[in-house]
Protein backbone atom coordinates (compact mmCIF):
# COMPACT_ATOMS: atom_id res chain seq x y z
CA UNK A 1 -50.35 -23.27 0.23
CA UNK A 2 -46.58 -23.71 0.89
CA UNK A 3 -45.01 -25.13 4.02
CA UNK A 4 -41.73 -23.97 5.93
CA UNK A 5 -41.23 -27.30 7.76
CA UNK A 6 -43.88 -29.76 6.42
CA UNK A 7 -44.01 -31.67 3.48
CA UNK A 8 -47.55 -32.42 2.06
CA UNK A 9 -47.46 -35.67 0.05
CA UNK A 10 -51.11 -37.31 -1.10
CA UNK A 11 -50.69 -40.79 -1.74
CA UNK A 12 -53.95 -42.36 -3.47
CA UNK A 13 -56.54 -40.67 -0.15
CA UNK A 14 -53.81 -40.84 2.31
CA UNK A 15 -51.86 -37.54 3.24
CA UNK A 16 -48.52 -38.12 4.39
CA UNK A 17 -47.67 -35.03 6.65
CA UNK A 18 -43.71 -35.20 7.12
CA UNK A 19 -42.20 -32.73 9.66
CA UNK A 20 -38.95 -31.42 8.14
CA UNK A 21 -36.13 -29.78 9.95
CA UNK A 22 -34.24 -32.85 9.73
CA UNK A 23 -30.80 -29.85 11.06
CA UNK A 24 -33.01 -29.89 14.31
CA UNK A 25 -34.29 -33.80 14.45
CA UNK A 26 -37.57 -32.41 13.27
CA UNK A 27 -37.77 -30.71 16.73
CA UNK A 28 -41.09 -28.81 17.25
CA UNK A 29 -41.18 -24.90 17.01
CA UNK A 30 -43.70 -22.44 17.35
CA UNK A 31 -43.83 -22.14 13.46
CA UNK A 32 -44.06 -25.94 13.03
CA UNK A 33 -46.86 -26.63 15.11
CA UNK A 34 -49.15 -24.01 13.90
CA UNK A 35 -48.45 -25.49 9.95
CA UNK A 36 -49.40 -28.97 11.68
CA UNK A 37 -52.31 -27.61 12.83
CA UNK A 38 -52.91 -25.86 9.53
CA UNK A 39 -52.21 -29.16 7.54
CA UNK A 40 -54.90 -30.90 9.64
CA UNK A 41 -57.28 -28.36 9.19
CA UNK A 42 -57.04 -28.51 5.54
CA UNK A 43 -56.84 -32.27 5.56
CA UNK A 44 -60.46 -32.52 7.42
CA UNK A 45 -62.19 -30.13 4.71
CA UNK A 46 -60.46 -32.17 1.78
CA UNK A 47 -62.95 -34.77 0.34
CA UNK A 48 -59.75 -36.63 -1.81
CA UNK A 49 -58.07 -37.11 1.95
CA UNK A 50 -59.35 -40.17 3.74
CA UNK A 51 -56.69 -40.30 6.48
CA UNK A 52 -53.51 -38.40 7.38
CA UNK A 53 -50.51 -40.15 8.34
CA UNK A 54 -47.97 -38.45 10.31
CA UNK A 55 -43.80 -39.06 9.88
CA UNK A 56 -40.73 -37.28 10.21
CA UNK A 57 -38.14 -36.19 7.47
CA UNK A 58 -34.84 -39.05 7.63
CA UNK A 59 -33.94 -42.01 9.18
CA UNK A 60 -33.26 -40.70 12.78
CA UNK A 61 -36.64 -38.89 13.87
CA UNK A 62 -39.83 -38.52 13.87
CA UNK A 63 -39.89 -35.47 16.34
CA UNK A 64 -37.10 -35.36 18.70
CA UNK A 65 -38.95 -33.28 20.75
CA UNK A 66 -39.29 -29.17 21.42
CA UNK A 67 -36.90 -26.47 19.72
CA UNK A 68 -34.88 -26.16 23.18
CA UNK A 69 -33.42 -22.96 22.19
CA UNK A 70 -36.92 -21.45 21.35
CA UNK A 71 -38.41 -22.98 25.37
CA UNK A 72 -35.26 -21.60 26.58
CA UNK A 73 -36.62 -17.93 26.30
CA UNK A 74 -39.76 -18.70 27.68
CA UNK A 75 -41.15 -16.78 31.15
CA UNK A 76 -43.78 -18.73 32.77
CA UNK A 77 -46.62 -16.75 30.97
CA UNK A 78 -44.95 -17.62 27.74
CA UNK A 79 -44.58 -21.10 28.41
CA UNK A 80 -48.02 -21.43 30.14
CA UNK A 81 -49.51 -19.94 26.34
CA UNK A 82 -47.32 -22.02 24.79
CA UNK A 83 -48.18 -25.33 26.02
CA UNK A 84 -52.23 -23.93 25.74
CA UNK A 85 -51.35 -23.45 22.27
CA UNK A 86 -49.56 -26.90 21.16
CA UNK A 87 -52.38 -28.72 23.68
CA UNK A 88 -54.88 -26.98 21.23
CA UNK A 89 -53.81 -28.07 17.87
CA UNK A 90 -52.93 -32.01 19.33
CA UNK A 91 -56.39 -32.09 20.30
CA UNK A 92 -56.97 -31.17 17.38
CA UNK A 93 -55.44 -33.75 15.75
CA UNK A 94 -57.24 -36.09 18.38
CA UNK A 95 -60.59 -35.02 17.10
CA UNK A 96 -59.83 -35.36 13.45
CA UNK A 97 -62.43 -37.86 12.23
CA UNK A 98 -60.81 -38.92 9.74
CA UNK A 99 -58.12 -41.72 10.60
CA UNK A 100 -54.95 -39.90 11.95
CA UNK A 101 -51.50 -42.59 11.83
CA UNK A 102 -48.31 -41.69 13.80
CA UNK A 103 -45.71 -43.78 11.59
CA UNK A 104 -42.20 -43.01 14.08
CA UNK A 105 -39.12 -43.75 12.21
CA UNK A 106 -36.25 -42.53 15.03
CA UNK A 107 -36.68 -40.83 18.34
CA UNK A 108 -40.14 -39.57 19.32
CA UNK A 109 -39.39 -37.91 22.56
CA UNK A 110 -40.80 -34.89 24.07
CA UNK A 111 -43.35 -32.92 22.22
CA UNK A 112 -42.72 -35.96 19.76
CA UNK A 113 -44.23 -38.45 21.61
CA UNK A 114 -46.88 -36.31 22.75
CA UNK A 115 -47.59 -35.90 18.59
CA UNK A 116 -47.30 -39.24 18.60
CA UNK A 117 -50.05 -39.84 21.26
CA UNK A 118 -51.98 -37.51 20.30
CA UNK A 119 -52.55 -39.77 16.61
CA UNK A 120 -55.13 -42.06 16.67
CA UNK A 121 -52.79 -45.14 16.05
CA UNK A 122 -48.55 -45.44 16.31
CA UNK A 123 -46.68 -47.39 13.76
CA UNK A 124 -43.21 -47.74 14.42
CA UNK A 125 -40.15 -48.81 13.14
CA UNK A 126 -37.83 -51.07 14.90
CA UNK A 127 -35.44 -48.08 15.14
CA UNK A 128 -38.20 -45.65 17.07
CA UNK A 129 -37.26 -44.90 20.50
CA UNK A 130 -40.07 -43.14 22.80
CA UNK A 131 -39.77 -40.83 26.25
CA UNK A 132 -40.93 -37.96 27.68
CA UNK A 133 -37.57 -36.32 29.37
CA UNK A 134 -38.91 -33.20 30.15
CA UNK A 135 -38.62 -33.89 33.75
CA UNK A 136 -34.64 -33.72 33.29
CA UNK A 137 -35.12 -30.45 31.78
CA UNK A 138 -36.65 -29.25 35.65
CA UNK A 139 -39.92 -29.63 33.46
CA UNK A 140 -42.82 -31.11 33.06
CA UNK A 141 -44.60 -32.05 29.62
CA UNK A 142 -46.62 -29.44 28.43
CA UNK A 143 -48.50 -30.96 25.24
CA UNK A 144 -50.73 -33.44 26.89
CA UNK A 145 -47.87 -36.21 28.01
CA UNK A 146 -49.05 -35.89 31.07
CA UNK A 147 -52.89 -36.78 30.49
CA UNK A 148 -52.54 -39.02 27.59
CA UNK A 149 -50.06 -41.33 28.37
CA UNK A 150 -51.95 -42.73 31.12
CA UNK A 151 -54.93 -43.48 29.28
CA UNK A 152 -52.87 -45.26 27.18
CA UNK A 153 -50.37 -47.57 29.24
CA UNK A 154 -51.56 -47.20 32.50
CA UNK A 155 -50.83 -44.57 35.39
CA UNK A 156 -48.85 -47.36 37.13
CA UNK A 157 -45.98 -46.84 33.88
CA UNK A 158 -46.74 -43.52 32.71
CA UNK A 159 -45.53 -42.57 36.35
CA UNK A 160 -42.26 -44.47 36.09
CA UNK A 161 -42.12 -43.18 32.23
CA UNK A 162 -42.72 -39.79 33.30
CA UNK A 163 -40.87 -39.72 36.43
CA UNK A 164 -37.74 -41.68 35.72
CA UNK A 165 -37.60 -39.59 31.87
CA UNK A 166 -36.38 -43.27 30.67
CA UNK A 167 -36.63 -44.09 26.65
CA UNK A 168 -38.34 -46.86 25.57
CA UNK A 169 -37.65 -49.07 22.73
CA UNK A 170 -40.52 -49.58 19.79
CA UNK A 171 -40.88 -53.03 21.22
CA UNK A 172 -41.43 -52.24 24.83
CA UNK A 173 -43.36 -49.35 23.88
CA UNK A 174 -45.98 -52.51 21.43
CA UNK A 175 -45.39 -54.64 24.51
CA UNK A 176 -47.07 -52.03 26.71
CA UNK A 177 -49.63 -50.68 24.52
CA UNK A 178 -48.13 -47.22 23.40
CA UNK A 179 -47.88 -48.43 20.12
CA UNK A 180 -50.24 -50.54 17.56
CA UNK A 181 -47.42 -52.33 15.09
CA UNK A 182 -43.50 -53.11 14.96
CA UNK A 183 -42.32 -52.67 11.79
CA UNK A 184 -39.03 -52.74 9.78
CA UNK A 185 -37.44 -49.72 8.43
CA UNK A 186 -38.04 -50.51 5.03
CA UNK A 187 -41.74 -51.65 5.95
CA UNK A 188 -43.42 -48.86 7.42
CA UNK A 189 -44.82 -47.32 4.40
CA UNK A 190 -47.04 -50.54 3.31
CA UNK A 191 -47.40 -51.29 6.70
CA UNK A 192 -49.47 -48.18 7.45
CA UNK A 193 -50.77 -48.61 3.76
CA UNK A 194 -52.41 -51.88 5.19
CA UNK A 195 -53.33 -50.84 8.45
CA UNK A 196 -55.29 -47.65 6.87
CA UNK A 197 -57.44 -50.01 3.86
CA UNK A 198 -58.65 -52.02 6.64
CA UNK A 199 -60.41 -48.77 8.32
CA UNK A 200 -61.05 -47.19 5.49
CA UNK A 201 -63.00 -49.66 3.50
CA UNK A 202 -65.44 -49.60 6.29
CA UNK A 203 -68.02 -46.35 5.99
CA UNK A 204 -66.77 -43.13 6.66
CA UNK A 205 -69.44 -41.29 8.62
CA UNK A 206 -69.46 -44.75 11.03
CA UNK A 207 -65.61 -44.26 10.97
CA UNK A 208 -65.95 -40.01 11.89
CA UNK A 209 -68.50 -41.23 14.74
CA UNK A 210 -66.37 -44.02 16.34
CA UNK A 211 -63.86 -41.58 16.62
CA UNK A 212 -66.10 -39.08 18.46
CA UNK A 213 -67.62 -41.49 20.82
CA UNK A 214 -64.39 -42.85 22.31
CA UNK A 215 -62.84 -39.35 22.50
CA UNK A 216 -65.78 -38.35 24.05
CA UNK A 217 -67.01 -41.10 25.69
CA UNK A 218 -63.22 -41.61 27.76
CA UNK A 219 -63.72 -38.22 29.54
CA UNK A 220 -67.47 -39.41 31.21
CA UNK A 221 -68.48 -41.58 33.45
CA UNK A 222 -69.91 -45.23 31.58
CA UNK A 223 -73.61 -44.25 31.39
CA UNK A 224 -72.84 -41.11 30.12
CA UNK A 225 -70.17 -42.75 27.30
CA UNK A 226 -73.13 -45.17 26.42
CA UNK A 227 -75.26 -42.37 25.94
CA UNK A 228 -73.19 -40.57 23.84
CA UNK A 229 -72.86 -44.03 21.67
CA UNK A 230 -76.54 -44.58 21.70
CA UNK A 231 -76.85 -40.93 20.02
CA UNK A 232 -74.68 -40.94 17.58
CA UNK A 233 -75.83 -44.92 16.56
CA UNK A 234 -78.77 -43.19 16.21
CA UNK A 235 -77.55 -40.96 13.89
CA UNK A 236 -75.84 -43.36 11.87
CA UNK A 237 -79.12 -45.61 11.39
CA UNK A 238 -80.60 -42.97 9.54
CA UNK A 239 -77.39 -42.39 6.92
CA UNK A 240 -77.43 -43.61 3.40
CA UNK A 241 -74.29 -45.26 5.01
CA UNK A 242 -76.33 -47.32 6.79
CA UNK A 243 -78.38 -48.56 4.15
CA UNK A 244 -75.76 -49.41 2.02
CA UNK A 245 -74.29 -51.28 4.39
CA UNK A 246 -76.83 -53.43 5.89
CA UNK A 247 -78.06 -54.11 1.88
CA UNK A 248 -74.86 -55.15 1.09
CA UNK A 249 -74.65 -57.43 3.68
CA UNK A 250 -77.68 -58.94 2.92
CA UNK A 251 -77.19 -59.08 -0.51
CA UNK A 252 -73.79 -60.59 0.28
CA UNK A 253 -71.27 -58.13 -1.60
CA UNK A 254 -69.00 -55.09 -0.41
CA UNK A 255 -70.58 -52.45 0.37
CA UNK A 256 -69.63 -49.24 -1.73
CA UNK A 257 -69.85 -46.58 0.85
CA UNK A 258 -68.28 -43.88 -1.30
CA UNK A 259 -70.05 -44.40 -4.55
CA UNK A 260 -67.97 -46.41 -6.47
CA UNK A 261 -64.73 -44.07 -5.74
């Protein structure tokens, strides 16, 4: 199925989802999200996709935030359904169990770092810049910036981030834990190539419910996390996964989770 403003690009079983209005620095609109969210959606139901990783088109941006000329017409139902709707599809993207990688090659601001965020892991070039400025805007962020960025950094510097609307550089934003890996321009293609075959030579189903039981697990209290783990290990113990792995461990070779493929 064709894409207005995504490019679908399947590299070995990694799916390279570039957003592509490089006129509007990749800026999000109504049309764009719901193809991301379409892209996902076919990327969890795809057997030959192990893990998506998520870029922009260029050298200046990943996603330099909302269309401003689409918010601009917005009443506050409109805008109310229309953060609903983009919180939607980045949670889905936050549920995805297969490995989801943010690779930011220019500014990730707005909406874009809330894309970002929403990813499982950020891996960003030396030229990425990060910020939520919707505050400057008389706004607040309306895709999850709000809720995720403290769970990632701290509510001590997600308030100054959010509050002050202040851009960080890729290195402050490794330094305080918004992102996994600096890279170089030039790099950021093997470098997420590297980062992914160390996940994804482990099994997948274990992989799908680590995923799960962190999402899920953040939200509860830390009984009710470990329960949720102690399920789904359950589950796990009684994959072919499971066997595989612990033989091959035993037997002292690599496991082959995915039959030899």
């Amino acid at each position: 199925m064709e894409y207005e403003n995504l490019i679908l690009d399947l590299r070995g079983h990694v799916l390279w989802i570039t957003v592509n209005r490089p006129k509007k620095l990749n800026a999000l609109n109504v049309v764009t999200v719901g193809e991301i969210d379409r892209a996902i959606g076919e990327a969890a139901e795809n057997s030959e996709v192990w893990a998506v990783c998520l870029t922009g088109a260029g050298d200046r941006s990943f996603v330099a935030g909302a269309d401003i000329e689409e918010l601009n017409t917005l009443g506050p139902v409109e805008a109310k359904e229309f953060a609903e709707r983009g919180q939607a599809v980045f949670s889905g993207i936050e549920r995805m169990k297969k490995p989801v990688v943010a690779a930011v090659n220019g500014f990730a601001l707005g909406g874009g770092c809330e894309l970002a965020m929403a990813c499982h892991f950020r891996i960003a070039t030396t030229a990425a810049v990060f910020g939520q400025p919707e505050l400057k805007l008389g706004l607040i962020p309306g895709y999850g910036g709000t809720q995720r960025l403290p769970r990632l950094v701290g509510r001590g510097r997600a308030m100054e981030l959010l509050l002050s609307g202040r851009n960080v550089s890729a290195e402050e934003a490794e330094h305080i834990g918004l992102v996994n890996r600096v890279c170089e321009p030039d790099e950021l293609e093997g470098v997420v190539g590297e980062f992914l075959k160390l996940i994804l030579r482990n099994g997948p189903l274990a992989v799908a419910h680590c995923i799960e039981a962190v999402n899920r697990g953040l939200g509860l209290p830390l009984d009710e996390g470990c329960a949720v783990e102690a399920t789904l290990f359950g589950v796990g113990a009684s994959s072919p996964e499971m066997t595989e792995g612990t033989a091959a461990f035993l037997e002292k070779r690599r496991a082959d989770f995915r039959g030899g493929s």
